[in-house]
N, C-alpha and C. Protein backbone atom coordinates (compact mmCIF):
# COMPACT_ATOMS: atom_id res chain seq x y z
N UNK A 1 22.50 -28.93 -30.79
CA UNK A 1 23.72 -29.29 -31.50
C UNK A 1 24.91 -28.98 -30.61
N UNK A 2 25.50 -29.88 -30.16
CA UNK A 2 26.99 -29.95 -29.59
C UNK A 2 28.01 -29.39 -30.57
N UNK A 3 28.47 -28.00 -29.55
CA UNK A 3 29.78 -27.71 -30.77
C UNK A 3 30.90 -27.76 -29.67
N UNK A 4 31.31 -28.81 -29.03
CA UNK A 4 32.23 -28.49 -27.84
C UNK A 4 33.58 -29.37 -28.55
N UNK A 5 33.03 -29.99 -30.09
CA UNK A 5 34.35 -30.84 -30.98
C UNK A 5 34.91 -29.72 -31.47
N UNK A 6 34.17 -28.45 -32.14
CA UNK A 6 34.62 -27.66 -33.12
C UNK A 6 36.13 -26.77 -32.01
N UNK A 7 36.93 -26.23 -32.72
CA UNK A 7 37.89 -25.11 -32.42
C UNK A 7 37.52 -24.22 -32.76
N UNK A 8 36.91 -23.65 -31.66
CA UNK A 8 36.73 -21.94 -31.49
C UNK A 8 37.67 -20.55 -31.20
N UNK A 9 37.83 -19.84 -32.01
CA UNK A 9 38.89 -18.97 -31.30
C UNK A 9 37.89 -18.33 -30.54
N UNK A 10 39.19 -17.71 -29.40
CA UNK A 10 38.62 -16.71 -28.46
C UNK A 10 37.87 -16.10 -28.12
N UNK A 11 37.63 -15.15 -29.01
CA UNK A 11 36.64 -13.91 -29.64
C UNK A 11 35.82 -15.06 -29.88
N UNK A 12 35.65 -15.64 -30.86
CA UNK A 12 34.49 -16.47 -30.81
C UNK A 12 33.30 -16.46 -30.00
N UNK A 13 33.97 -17.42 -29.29
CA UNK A 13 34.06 -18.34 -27.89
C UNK A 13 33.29 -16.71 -26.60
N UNK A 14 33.82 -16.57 -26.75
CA UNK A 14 33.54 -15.48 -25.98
C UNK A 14 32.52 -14.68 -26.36
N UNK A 15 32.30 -14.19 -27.54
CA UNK A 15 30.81 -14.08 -28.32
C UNK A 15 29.72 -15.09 -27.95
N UNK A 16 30.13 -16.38 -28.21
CA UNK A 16 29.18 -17.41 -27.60
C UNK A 16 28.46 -17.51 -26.16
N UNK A 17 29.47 -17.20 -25.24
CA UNK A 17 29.65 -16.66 -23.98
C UNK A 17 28.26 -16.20 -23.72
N UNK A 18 28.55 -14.74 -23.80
CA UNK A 18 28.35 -13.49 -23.67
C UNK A 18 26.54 -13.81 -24.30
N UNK A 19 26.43 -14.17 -25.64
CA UNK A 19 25.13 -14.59 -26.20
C UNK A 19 24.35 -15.05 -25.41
N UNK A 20 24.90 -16.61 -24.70
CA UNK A 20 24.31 -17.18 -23.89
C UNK A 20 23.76 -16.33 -22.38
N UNK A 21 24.58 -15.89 -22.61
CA UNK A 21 24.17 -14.99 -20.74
C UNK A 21 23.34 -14.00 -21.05
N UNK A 22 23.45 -12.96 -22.27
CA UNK A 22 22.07 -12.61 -22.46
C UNK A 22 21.03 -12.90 -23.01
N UNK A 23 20.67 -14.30 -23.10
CA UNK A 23 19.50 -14.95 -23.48
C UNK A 23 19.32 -15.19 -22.44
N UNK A 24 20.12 -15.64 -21.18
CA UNK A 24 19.34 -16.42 -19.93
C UNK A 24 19.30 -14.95 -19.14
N UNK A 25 19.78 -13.67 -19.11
CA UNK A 25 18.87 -12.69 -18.52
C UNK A 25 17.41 -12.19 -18.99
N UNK A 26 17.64 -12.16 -20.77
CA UNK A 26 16.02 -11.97 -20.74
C UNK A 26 15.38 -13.37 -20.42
N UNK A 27 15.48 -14.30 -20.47
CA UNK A 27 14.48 -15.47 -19.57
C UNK A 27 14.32 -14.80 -18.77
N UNK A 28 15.55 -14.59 -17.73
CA UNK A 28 14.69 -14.37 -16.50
C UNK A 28 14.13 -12.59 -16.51
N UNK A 29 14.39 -12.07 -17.30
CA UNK A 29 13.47 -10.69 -17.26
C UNK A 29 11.64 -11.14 -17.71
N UNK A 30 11.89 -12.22 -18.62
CA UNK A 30 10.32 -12.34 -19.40
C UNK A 30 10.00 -13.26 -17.32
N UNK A 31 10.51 -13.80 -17.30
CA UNK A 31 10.20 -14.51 -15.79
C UNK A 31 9.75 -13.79 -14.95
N UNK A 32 10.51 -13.21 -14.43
CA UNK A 32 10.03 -11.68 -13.77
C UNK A 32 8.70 -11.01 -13.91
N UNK A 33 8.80 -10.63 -15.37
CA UNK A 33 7.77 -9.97 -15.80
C UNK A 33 6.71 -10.81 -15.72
N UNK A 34 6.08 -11.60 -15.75
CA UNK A 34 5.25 -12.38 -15.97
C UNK A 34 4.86 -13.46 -14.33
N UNK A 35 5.37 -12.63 -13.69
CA UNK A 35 5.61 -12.82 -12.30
C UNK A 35 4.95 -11.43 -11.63
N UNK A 36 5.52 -10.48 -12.00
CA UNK A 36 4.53 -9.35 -11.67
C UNK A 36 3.46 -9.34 -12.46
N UNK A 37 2.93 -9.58 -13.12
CA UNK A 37 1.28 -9.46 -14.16
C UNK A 37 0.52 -10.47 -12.96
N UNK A 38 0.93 -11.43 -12.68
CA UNK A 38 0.08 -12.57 -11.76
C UNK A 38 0.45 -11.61 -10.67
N UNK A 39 0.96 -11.18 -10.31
CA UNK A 39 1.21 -10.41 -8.73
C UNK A 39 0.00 -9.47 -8.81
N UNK A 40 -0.04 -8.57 -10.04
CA UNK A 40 -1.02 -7.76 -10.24
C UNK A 40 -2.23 -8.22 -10.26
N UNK A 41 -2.47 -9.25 -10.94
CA UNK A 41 -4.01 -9.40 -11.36
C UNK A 41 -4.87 -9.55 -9.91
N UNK A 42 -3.73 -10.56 -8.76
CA UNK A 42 -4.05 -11.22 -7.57
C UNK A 42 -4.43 -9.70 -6.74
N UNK A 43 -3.51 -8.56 -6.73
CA UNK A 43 -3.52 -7.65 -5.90
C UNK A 43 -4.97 -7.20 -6.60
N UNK A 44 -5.52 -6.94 -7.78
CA UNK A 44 -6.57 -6.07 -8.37
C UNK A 44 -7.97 -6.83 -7.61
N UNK A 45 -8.09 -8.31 -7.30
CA UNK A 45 -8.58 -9.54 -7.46
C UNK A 45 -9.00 -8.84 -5.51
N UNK A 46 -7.82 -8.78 -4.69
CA UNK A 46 -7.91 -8.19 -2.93
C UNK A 46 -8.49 -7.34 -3.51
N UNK A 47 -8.46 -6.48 -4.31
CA UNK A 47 -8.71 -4.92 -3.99
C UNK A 47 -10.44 -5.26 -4.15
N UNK A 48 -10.76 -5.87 -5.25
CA UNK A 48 -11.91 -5.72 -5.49
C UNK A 48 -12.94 -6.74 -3.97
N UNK A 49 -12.55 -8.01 -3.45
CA UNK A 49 -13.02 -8.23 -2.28
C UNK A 49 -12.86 -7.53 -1.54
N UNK A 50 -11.99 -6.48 -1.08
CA UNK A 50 -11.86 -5.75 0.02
C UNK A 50 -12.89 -5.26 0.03
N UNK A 51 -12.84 -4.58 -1.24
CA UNK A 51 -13.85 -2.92 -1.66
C UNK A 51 -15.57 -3.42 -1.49
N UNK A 52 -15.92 -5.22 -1.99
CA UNK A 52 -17.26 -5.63 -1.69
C UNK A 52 -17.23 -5.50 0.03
N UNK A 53 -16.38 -6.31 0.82
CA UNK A 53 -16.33 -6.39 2.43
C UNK A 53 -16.85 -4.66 2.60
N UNK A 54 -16.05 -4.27 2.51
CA UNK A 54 -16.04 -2.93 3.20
C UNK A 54 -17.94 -2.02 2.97
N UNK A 55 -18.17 -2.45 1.55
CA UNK A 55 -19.34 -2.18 0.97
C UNK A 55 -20.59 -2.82 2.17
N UNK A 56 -20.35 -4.47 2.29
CA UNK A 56 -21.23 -5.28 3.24
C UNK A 56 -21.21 -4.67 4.29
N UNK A 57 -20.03 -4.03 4.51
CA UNK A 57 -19.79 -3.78 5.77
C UNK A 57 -20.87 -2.52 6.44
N UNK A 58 -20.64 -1.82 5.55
CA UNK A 58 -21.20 -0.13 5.92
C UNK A 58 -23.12 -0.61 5.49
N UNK A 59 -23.61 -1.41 5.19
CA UNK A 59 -24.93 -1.79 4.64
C UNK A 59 -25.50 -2.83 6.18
N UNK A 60 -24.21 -3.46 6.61
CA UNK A 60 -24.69 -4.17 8.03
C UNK A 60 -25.14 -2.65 8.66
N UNK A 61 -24.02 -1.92 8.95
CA UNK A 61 -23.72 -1.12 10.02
C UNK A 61 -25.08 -0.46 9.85
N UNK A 62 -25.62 0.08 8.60
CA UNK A 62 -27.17 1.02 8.61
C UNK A 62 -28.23 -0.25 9.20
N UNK A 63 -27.86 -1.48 8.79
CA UNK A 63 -29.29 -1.85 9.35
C UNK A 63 -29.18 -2.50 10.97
N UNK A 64 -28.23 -2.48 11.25
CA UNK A 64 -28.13 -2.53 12.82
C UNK A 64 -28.34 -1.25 13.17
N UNK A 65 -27.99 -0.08 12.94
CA UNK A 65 -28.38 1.31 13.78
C UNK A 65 -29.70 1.27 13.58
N UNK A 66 -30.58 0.88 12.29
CA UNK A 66 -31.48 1.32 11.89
C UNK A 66 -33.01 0.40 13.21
N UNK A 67 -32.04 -0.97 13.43
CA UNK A 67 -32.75 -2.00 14.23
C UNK A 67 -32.65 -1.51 15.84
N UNK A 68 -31.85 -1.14 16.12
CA UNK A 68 -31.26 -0.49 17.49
C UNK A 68 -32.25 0.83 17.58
N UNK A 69 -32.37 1.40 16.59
CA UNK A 69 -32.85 3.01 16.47
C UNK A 69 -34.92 2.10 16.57
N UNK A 70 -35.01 1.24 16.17
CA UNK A 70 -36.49 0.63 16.59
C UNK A 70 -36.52 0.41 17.40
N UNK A 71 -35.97 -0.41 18.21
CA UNK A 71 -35.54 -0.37 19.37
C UNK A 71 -35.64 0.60 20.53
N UNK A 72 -35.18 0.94 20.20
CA UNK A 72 -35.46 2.48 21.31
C UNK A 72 -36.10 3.40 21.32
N UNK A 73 -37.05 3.27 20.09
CA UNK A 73 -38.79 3.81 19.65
C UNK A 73 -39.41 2.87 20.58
N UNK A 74 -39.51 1.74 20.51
CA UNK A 74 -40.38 0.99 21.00
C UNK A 74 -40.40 1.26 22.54
């Protein structure tokens, strides 16, 4: 609804203002917020591939010593 016919006093007007600008900060606070939750989930998402890599990692490393260590029995 267009009220840019009506005569607003000041105070009004300025109430209107003021309304508007804090509706478009919480937008952008819910924006934000909901900007870090996806930031998070992605960082939880690395953590948990890291934590498998690192897991593969140390399970290579025993069975190469373990192949090396036959190795040098033989």
């Amino acid at each position: 609804m267009r009220l840019d016919h009506l005569l607003l006093s000041p105070d009004l007007a300025g109430r209107l203002v003021a309304a508007n600008g804090t509706a478009e900060v919480n937008n952008s606070i819910i924006s934000v917020s909901q900007a870090s939750d996806a930031a998070s989930k992605a960082t939880a998402k690395m953590l948990e591939a890291a934590n498998g890599l690192s897991a593969q990692s140390d399970q290579l490393k025993a069975e190469v010593q373990g192949f090396l260590g036959s190795l040098h029995a033989a």
